[in-house]
N, C-alpha and C. Protein backbone atom coordinates (compact mmCIF):
# COMPACT_ATOMS: atom_id res chain seq x y z
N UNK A 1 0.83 -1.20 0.00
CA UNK A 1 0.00 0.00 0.00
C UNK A 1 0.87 1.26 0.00
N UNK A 2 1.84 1.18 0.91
CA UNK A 2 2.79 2.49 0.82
C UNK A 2 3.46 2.62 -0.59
N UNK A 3 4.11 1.96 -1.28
CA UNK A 3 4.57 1.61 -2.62
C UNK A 3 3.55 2.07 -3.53
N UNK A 4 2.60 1.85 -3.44
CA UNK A 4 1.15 1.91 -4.39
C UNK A 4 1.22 3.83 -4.20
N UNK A 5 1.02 3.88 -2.87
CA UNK A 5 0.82 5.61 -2.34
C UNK A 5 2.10 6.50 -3.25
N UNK A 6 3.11 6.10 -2.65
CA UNK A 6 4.14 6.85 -3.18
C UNK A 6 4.54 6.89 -5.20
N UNK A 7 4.29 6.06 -5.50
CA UNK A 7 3.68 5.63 -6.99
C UNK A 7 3.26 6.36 -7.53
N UNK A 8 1.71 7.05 -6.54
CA UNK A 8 0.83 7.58 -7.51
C UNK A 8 1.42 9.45 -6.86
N UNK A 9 1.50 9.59 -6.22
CA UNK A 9 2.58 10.68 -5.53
C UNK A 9 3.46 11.09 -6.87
N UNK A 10 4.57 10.17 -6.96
CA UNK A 10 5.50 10.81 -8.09
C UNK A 10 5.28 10.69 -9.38
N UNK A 11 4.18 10.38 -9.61
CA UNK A 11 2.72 10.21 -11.16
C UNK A 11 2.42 11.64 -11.25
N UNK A 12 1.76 12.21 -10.32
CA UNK A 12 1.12 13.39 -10.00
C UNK A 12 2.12 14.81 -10.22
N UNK A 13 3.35 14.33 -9.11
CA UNK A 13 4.66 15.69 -9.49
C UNK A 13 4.95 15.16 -10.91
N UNK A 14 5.42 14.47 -11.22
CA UNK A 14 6.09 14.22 -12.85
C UNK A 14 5.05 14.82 -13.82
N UNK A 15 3.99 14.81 -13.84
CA UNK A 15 3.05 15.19 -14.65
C UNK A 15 3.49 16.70 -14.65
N UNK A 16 3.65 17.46 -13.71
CA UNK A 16 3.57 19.25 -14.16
C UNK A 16 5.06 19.37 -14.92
N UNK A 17 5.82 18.35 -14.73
CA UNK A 17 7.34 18.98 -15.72
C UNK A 17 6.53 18.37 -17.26
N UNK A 18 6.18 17.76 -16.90
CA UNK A 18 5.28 17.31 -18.41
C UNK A 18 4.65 18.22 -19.02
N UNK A 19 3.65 19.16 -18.44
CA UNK A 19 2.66 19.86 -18.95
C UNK A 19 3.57 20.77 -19.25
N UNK A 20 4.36 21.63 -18.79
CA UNK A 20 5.12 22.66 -18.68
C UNK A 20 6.24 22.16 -19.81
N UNK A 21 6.81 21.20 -20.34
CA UNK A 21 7.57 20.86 -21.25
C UNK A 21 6.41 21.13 -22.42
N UNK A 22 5.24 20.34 -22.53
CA UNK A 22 4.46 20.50 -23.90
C UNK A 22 3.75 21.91 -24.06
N UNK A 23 3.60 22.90 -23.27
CA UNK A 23 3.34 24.33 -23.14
C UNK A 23 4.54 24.83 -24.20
N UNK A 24 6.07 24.62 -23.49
CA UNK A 24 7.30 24.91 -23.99
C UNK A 24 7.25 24.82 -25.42
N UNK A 25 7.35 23.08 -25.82
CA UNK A 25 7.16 22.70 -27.22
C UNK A 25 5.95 23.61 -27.97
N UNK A 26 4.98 23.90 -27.46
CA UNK A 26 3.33 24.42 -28.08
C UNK A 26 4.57 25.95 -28.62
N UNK A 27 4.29 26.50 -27.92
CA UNK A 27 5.28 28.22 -27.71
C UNK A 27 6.15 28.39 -29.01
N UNK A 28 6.78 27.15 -29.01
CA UNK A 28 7.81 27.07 -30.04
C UNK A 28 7.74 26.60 -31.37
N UNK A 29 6.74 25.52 -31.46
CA UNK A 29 6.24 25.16 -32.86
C UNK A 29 5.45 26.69 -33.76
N UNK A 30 4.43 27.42 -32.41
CA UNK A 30 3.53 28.51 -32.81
C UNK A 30 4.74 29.06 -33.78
N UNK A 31 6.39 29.64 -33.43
CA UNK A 31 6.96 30.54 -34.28
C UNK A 31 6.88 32.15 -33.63
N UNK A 32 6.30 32.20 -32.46
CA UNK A 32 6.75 33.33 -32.01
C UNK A 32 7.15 33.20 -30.57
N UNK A 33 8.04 34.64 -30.39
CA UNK A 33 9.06 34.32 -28.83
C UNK A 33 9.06 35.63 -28.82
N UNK A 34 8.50 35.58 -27.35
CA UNK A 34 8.85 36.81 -26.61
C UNK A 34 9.45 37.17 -25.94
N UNK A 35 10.84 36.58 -25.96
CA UNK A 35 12.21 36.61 -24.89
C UNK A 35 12.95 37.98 -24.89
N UNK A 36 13.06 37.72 -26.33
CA UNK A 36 14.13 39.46 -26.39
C UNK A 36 13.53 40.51 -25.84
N UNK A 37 11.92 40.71 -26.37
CA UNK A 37 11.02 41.68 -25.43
C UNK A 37 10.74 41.88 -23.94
N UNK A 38 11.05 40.59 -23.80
CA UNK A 38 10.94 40.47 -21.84
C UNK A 38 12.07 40.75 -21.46
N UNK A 39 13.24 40.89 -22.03
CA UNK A 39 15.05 40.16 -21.53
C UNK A 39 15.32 41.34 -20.30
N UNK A 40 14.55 42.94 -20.43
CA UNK A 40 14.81 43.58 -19.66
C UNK A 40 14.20 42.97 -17.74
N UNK A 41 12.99 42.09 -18.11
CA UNK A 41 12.20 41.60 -16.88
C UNK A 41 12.78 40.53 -16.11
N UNK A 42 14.08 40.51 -17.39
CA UNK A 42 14.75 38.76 -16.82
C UNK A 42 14.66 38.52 -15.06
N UNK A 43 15.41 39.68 -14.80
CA UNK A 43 16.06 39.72 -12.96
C UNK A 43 15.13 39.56 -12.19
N UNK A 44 13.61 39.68 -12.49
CA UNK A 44 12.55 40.09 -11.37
C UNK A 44 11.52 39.02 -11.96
N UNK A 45 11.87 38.55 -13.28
CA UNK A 45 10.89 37.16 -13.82
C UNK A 45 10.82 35.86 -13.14
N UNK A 46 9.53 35.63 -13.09
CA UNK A 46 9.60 34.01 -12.64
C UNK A 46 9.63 33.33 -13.64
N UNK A 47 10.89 32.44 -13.67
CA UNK A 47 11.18 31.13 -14.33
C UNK A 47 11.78 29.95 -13.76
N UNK A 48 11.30 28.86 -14.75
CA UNK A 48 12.22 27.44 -13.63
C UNK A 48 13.84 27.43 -14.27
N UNK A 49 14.09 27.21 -13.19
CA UNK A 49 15.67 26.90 -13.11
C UNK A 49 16.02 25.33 -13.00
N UNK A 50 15.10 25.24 -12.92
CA UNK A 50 15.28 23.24 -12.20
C UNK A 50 15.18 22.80 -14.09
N UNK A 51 16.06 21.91 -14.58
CA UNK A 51 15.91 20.84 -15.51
C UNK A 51 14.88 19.94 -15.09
N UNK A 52 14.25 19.22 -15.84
CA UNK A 52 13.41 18.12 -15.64
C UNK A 52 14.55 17.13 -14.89
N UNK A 53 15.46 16.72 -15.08
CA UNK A 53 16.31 15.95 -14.54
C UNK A 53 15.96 16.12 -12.98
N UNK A 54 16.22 17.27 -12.79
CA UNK A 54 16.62 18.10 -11.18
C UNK A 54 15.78 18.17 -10.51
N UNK A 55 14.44 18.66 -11.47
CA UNK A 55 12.98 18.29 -10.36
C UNK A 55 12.81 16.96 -10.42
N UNK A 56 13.08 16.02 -11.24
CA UNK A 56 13.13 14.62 -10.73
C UNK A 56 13.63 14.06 -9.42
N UNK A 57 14.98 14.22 -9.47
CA UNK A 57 16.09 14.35 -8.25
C UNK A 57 15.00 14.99 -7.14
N UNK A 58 14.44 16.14 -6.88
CA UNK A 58 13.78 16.54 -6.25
C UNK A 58 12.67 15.58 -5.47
N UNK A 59 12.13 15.10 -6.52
CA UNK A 59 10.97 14.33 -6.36
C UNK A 59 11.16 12.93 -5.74
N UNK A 60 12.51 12.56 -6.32
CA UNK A 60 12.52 11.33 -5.58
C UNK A 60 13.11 11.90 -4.03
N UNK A 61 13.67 12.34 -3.72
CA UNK A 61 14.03 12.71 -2.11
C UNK A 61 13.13 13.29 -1.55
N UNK A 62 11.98 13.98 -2.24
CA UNK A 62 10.73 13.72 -1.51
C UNK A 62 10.08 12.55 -0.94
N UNK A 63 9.76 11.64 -2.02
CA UNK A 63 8.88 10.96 -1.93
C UNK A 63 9.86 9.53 -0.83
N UNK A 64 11.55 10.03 -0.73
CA UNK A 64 12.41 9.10 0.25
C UNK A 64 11.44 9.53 1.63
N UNK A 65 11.61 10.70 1.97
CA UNK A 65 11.52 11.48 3.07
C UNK A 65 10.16 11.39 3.24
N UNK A 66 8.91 11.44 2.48
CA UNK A 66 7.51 10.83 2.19
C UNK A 66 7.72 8.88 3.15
N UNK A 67 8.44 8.47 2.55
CA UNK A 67 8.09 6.64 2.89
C UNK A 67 8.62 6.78 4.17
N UNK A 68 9.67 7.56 4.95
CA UNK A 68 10.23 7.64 6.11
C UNK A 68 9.09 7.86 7.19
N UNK A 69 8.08 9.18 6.90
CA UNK A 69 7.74 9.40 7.73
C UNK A 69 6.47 8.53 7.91
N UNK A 70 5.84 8.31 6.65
CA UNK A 70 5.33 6.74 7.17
C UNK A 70 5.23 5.69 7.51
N UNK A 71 6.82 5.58 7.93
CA UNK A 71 7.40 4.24 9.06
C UNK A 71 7.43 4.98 10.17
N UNK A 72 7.36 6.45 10.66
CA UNK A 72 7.54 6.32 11.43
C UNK A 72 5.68 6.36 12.18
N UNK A 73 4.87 7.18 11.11
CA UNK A 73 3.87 6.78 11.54
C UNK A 73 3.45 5.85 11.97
N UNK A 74 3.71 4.42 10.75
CA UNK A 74 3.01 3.49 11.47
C UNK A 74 3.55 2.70 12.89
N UNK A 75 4.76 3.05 12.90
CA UNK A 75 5.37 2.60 13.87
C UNK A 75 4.86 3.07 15.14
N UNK A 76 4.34 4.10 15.20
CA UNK A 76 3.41 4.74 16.56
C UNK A 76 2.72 4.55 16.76
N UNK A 77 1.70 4.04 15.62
CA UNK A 77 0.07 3.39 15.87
C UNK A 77 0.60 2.23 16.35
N UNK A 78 1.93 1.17 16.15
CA UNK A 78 2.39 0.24 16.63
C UNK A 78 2.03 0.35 17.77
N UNK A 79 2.81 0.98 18.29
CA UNK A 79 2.97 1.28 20.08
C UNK A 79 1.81 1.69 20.56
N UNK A 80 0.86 2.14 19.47
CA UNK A 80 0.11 2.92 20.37
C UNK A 80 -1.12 1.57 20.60
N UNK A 81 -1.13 0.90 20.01
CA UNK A 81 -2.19 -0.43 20.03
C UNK A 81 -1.48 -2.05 20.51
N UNK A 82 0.06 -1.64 20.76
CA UNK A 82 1.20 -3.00 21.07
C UNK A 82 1.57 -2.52 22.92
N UNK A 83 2.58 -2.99 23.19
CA UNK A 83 3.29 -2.75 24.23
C UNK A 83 5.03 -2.63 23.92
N UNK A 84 5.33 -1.79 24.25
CA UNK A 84 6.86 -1.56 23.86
C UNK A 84 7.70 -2.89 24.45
N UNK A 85 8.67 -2.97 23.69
CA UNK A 85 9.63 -4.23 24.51
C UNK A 85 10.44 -3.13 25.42
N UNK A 86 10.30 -3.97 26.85
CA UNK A 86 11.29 -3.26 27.90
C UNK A 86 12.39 -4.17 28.64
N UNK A 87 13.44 -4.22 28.90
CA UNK A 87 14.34 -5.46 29.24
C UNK A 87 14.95 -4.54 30.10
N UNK A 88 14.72 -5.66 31.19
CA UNK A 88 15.47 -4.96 32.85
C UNK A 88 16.99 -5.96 32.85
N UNK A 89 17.57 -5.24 33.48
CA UNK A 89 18.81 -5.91 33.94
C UNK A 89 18.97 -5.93 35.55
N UNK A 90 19.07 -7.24 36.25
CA UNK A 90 19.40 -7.60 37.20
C UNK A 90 21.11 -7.82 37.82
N UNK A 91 21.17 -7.23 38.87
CA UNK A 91 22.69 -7.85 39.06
C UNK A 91 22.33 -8.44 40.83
N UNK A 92 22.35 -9.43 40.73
CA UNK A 92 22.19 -10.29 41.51
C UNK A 92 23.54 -10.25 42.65
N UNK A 93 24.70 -10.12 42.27
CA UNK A 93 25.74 -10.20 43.11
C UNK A 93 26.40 -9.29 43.65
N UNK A 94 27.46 -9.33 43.96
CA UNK A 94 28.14 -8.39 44.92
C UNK A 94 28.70 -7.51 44.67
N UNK A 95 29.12 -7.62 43.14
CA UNK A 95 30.19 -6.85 42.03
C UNK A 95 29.56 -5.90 41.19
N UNK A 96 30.21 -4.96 41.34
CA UNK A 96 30.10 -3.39 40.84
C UNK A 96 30.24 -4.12 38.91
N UNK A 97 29.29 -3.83 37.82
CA UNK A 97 29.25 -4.39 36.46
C UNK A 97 29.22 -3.11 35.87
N UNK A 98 30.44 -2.50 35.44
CA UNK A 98 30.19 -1.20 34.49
C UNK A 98 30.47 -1.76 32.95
N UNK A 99 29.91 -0.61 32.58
CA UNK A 99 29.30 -0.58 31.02
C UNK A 99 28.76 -1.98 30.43
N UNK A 100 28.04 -2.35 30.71
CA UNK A 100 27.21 -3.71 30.41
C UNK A 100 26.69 -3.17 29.11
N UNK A 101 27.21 -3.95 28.13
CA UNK A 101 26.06 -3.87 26.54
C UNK A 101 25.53 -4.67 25.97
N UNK A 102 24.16 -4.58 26.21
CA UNK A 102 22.98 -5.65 25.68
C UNK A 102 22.85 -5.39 24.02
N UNK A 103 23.57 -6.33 23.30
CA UNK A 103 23.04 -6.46 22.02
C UNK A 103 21.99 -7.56 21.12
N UNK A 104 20.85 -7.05 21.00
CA UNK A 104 19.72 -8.34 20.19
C UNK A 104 20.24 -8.32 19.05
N UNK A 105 20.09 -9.45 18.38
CA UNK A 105 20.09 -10.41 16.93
C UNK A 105 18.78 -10.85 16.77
N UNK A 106 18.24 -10.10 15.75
CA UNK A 106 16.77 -10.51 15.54
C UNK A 106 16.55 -10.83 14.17
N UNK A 107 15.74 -11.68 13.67
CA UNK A 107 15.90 -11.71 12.28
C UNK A 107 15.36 -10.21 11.35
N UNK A 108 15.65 -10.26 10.21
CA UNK A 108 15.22 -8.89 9.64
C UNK A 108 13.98 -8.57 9.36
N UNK A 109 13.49 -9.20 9.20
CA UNK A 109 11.73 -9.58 9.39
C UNK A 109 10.85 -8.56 9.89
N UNK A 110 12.16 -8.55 11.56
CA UNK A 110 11.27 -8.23 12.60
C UNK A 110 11.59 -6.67 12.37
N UNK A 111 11.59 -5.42 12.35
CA UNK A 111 11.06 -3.64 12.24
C UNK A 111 11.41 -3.24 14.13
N UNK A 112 12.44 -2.42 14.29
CA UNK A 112 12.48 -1.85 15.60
C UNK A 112 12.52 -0.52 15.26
N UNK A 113 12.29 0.35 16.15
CA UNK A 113 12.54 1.73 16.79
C UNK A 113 12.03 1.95 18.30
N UNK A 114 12.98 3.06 18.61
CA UNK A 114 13.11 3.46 19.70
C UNK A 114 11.51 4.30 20.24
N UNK A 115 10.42 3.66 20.88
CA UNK A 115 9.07 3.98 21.19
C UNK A 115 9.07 5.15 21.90
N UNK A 116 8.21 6.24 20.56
CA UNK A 116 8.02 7.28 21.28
C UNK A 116 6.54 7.53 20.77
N UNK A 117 5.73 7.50 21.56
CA UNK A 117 4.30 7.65 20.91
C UNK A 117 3.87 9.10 20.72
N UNK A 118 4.53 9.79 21.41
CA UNK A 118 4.64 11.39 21.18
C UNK A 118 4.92 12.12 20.25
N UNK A 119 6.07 11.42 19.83
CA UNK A 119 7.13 12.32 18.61
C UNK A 119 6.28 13.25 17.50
N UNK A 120 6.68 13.87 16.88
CA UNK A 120 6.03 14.31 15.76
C UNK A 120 6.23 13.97 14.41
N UNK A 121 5.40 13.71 13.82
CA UNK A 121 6.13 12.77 12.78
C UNK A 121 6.08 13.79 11.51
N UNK A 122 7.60 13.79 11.16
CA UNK A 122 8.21 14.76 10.78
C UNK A 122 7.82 14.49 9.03
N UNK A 123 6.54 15.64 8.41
CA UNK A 123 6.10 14.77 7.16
C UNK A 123 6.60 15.77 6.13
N UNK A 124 7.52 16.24 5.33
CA UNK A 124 8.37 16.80 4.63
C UNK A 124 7.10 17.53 3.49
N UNK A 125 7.80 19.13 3.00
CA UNK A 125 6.92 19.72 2.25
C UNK A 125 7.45 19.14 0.88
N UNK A 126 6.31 19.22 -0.17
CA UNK A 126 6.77 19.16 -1.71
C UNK A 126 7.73 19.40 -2.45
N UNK A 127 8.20 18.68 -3.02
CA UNK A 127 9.00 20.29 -4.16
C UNK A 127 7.80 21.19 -4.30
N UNK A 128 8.74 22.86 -4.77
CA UNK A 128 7.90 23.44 -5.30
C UNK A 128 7.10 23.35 -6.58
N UNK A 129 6.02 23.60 -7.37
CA UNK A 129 5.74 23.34 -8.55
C UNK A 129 6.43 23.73 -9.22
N UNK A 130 6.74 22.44 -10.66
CA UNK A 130 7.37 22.99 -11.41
C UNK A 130 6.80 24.25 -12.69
N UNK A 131 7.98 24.67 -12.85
CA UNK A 131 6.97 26.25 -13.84
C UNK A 131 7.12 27.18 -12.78
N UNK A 132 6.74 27.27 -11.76
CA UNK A 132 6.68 28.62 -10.66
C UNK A 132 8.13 28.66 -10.14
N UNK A 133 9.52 28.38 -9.81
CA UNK A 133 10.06 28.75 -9.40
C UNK A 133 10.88 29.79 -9.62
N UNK A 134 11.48 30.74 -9.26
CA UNK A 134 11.83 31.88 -9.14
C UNK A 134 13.57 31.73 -9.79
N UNK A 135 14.10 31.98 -10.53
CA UNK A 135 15.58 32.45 -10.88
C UNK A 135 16.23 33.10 -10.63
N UNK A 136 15.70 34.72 -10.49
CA UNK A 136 16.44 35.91 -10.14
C UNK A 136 17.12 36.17 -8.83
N UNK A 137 17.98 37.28 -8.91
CA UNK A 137 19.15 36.80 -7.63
C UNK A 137 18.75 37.54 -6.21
N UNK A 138 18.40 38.25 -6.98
CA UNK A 138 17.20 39.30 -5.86
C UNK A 138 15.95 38.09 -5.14
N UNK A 139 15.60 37.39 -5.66
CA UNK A 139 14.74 36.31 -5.03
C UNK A 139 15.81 34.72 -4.26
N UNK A 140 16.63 34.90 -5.04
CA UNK A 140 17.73 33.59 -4.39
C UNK A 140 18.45 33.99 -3.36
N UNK A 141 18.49 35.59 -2.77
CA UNK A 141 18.85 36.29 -1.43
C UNK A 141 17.71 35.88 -0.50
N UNK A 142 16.85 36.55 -0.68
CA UNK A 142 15.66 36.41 -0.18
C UNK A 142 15.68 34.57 0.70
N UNK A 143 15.21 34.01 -0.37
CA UNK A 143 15.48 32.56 0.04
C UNK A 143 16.63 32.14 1.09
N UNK A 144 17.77 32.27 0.56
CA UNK A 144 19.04 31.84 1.49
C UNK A 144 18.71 32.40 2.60
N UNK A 145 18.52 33.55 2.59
CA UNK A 145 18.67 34.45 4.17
C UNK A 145 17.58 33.52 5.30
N UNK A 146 16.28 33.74 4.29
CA UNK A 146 15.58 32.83 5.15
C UNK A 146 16.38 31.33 5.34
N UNK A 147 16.88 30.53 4.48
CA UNK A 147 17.32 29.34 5.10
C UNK A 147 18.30 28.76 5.91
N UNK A 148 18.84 30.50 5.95
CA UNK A 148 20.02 30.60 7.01
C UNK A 148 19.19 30.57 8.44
N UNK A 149 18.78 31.81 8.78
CA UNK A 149 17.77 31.96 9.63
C UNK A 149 17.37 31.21 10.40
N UNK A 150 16.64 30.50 9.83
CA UNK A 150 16.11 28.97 10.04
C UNK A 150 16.90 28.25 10.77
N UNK A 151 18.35 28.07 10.13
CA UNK A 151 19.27 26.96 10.04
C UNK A 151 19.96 27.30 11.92
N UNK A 152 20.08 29.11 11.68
CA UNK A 152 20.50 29.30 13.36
C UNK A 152 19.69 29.22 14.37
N UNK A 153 18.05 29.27 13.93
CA UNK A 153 17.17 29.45 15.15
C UNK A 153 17.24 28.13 15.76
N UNK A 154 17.79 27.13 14.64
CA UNK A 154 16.85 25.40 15.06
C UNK A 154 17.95 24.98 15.74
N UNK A 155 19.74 25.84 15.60
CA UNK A 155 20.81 25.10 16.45
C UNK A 155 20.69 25.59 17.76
N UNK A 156 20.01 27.15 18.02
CA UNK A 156 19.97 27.65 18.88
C UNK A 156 19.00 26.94 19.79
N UNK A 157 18.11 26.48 19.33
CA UNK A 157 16.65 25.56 20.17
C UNK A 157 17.08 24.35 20.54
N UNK A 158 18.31 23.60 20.01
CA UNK A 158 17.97 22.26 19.70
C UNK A 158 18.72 21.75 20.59
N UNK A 159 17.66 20.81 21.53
CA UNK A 159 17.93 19.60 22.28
C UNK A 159 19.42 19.23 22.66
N UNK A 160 19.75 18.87 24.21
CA UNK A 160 20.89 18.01 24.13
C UNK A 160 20.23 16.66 23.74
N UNK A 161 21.83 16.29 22.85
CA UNK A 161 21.97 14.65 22.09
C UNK A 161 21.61 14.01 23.64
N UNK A 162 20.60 12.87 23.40
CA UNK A 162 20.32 11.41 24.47
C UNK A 162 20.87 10.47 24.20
N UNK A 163 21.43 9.84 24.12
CA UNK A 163 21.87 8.14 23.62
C UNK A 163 20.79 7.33 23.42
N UNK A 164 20.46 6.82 22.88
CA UNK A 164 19.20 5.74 22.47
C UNK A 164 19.97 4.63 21.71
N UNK A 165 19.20 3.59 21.87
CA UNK A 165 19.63 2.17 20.94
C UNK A 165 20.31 2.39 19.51
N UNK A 166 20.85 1.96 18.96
CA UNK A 166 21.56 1.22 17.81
C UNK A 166 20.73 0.55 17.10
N UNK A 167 19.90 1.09 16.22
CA UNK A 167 19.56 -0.71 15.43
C UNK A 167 20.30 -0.33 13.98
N UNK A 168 20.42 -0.84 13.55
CA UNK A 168 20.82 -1.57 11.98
C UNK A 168 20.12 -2.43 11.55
N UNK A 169 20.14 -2.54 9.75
CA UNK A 169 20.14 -3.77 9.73
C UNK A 169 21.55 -4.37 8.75
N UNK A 170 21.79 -5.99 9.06
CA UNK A 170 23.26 -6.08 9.02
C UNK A 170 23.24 -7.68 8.65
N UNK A 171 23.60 -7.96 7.65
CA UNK A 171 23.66 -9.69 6.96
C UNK A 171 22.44 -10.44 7.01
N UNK A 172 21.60 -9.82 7.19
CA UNK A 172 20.06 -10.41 7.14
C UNK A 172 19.63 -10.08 8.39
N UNK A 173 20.48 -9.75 9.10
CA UNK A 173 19.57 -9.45 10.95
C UNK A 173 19.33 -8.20 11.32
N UNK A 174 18.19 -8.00 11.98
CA UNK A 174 17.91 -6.80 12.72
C UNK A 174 19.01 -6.26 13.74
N UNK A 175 19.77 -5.39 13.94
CA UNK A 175 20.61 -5.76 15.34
C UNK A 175 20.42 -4.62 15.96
N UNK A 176 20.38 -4.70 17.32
CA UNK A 176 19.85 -3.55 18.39
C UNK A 176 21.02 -3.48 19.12
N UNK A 177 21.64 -2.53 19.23
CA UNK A 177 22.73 -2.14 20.73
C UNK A 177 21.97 -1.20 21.66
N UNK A 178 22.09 -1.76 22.65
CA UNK A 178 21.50 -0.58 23.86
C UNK A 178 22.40 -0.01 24.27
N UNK A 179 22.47 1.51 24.91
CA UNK A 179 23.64 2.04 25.34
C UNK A 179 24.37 1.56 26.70
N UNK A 180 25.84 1.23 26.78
CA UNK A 180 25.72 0.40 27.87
C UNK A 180 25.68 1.34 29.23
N UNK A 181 25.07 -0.04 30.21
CA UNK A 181 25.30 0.99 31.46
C UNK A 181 25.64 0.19 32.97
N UNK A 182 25.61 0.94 33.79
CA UNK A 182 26.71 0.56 34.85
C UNK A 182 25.51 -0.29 35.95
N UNK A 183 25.94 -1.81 36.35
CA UNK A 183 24.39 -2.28 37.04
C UNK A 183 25.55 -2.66 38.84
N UNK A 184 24.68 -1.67 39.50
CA UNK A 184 25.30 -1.56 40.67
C UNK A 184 25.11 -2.98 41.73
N UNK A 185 25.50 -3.44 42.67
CA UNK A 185 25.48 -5.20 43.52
C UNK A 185 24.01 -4.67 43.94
N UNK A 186 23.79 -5.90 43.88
CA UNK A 186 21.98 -5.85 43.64
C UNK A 186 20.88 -4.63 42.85
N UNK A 187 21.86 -4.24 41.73
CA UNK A 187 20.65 -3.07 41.45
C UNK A 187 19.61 -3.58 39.97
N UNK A 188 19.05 -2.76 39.57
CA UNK A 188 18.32 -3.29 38.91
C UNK A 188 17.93 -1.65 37.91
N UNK A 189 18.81 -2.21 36.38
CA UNK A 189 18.06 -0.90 35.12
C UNK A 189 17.34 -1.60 34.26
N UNK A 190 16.46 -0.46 33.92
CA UNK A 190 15.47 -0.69 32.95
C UNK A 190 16.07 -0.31 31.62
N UNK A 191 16.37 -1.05 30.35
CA UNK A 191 16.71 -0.01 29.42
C UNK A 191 15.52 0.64 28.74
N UNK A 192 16.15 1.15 27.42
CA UNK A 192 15.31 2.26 26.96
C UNK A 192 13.62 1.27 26.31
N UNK A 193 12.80 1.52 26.28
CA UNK A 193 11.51 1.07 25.42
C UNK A 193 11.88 1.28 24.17
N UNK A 194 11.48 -0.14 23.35
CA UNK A 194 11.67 0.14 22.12
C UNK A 194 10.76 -0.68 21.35
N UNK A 195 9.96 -0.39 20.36
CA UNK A 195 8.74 -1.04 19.40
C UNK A 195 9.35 -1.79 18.36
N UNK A 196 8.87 -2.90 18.82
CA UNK A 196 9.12 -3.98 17.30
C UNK A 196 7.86 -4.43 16.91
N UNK A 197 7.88 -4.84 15.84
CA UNK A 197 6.92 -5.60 14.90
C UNK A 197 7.71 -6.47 13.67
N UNK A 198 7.05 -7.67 13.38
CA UNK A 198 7.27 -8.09 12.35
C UNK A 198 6.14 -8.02 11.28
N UNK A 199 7.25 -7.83 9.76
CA UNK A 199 6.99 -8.09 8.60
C UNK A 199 6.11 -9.08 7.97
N UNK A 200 6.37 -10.59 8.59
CA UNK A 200 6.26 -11.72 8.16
C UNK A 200 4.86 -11.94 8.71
N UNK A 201 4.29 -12.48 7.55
CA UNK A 201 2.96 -12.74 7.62
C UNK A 201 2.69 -14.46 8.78
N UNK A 202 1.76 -13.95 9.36
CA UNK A 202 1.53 -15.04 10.50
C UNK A 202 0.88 -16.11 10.00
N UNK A 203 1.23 -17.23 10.45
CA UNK A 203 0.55 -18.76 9.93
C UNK A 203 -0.91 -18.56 10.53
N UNK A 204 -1.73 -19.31 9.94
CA UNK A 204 -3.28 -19.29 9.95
C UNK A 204 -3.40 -20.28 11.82
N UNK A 205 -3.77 -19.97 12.26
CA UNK A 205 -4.16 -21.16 13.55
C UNK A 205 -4.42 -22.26 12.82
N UNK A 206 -4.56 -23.41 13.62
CA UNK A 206 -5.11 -24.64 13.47
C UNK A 206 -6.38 -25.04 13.84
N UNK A 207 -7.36 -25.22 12.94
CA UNK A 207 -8.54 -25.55 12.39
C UNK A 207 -9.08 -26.68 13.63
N UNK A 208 -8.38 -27.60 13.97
CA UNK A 208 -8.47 -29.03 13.64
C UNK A 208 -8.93 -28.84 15.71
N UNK A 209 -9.83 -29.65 16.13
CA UNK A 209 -9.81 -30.12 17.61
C UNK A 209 -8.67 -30.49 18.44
N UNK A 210 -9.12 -30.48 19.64
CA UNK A 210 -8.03 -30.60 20.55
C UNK A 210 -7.55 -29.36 21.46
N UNK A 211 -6.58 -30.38 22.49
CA UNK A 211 -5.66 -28.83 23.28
C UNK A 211 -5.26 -28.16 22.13
């Protein structure tokens, strides 16, 4: 279904470099051009700068950043209808155990992340349409400044780094590292919650009588 979604997604953007290419071709078969007459409007004209190539490129790192955030969606309805896996560590004895690291081997099958049913799930804007984007340098200031802007407000806001799990995936296996940590004579940590699910379609029960 996500495959199917994202499909018809980059059907939809590919189509306006289309229309906007046979506009182009139409313009040009007609035999008249109004370039030299505009050439003074060039600096302050809207035109695309993007090649069809480039809004392609575009489109597919959308539609990457598109399938991302619907893993991470579904991964929250996961949690939000599952129970997170939580694994305590016991130290039973007398001895001080620093940096203990719990690593799972799971088959690849199985889908982890670190359970946050809160998060926001981060769902990326479009390219812009193609045909409308702007060239002139007076508008490519404009832009940067804002994406500078941006770029200092979000270092200035942003979070200290947490350590959270490790997963990969790695020779066919899921693999999880937890961050290690120190389990004091008789103490007892919880590590971090983390949501799995598998891929693999479940065998049907058994039909048949009996225990």
């Amino acid at each position: 279904m996500r495959n199917e979604t994202l499909e018809r997604v980059r059907q939809g953007l590919m189509a306006q470099a289309d229309t906007v290419l046979r506009k182009e071709r139409g313009a040009t078969a007609s035999g008249f051009s109004f370039v030299p007459a505009l050439g003074a409007l060039d600096y302050l004209a809207a035109t695309e700068p993007r090649s069809p190539d480039e809004f392609r490129s575009e489109v597919e790192e959308y539609l990457r950043d598109v399938d991302t955030a619907m893993e991470q969606s579904l991964l929250q309805a996961v949690t939000r209808v599952g129970t997170p896996l939580r694994l305590k560590l016991i130290n039973p004895g007398e001895q001080n155990l620093a940096q203990v690291e719990v690593v799972l081997s799971l088959p690849d099958t199985v889908v982890a992340q670190v359970a946050d049913e809160d998060a926001e799930v981060d769902w990326p804007d479009p390219p812009e349409e193609y045909g409308t984007a702007t060239n002139s340098p007076f508008a490519r200031s404009i832009v940067s400044s804002v994406a500078v802007g941006a770029a200092m407000r979000a270092a200035a806001f942003m979070p200290a780094h947490i350590p959270t799990p490790d997963i990969e995936q790695k020779e066919g296996r899921t693999i999880i590292r937890f961050v290690p940590v120190d389990l004091r004579p008789h103490g007892t940590v919880t590590l971090d919650p983390i949501t799995v699910y598998s891929t693999a379609r479940q065998p049907r029960p058994s039909s048949g009588s009996g225990v």
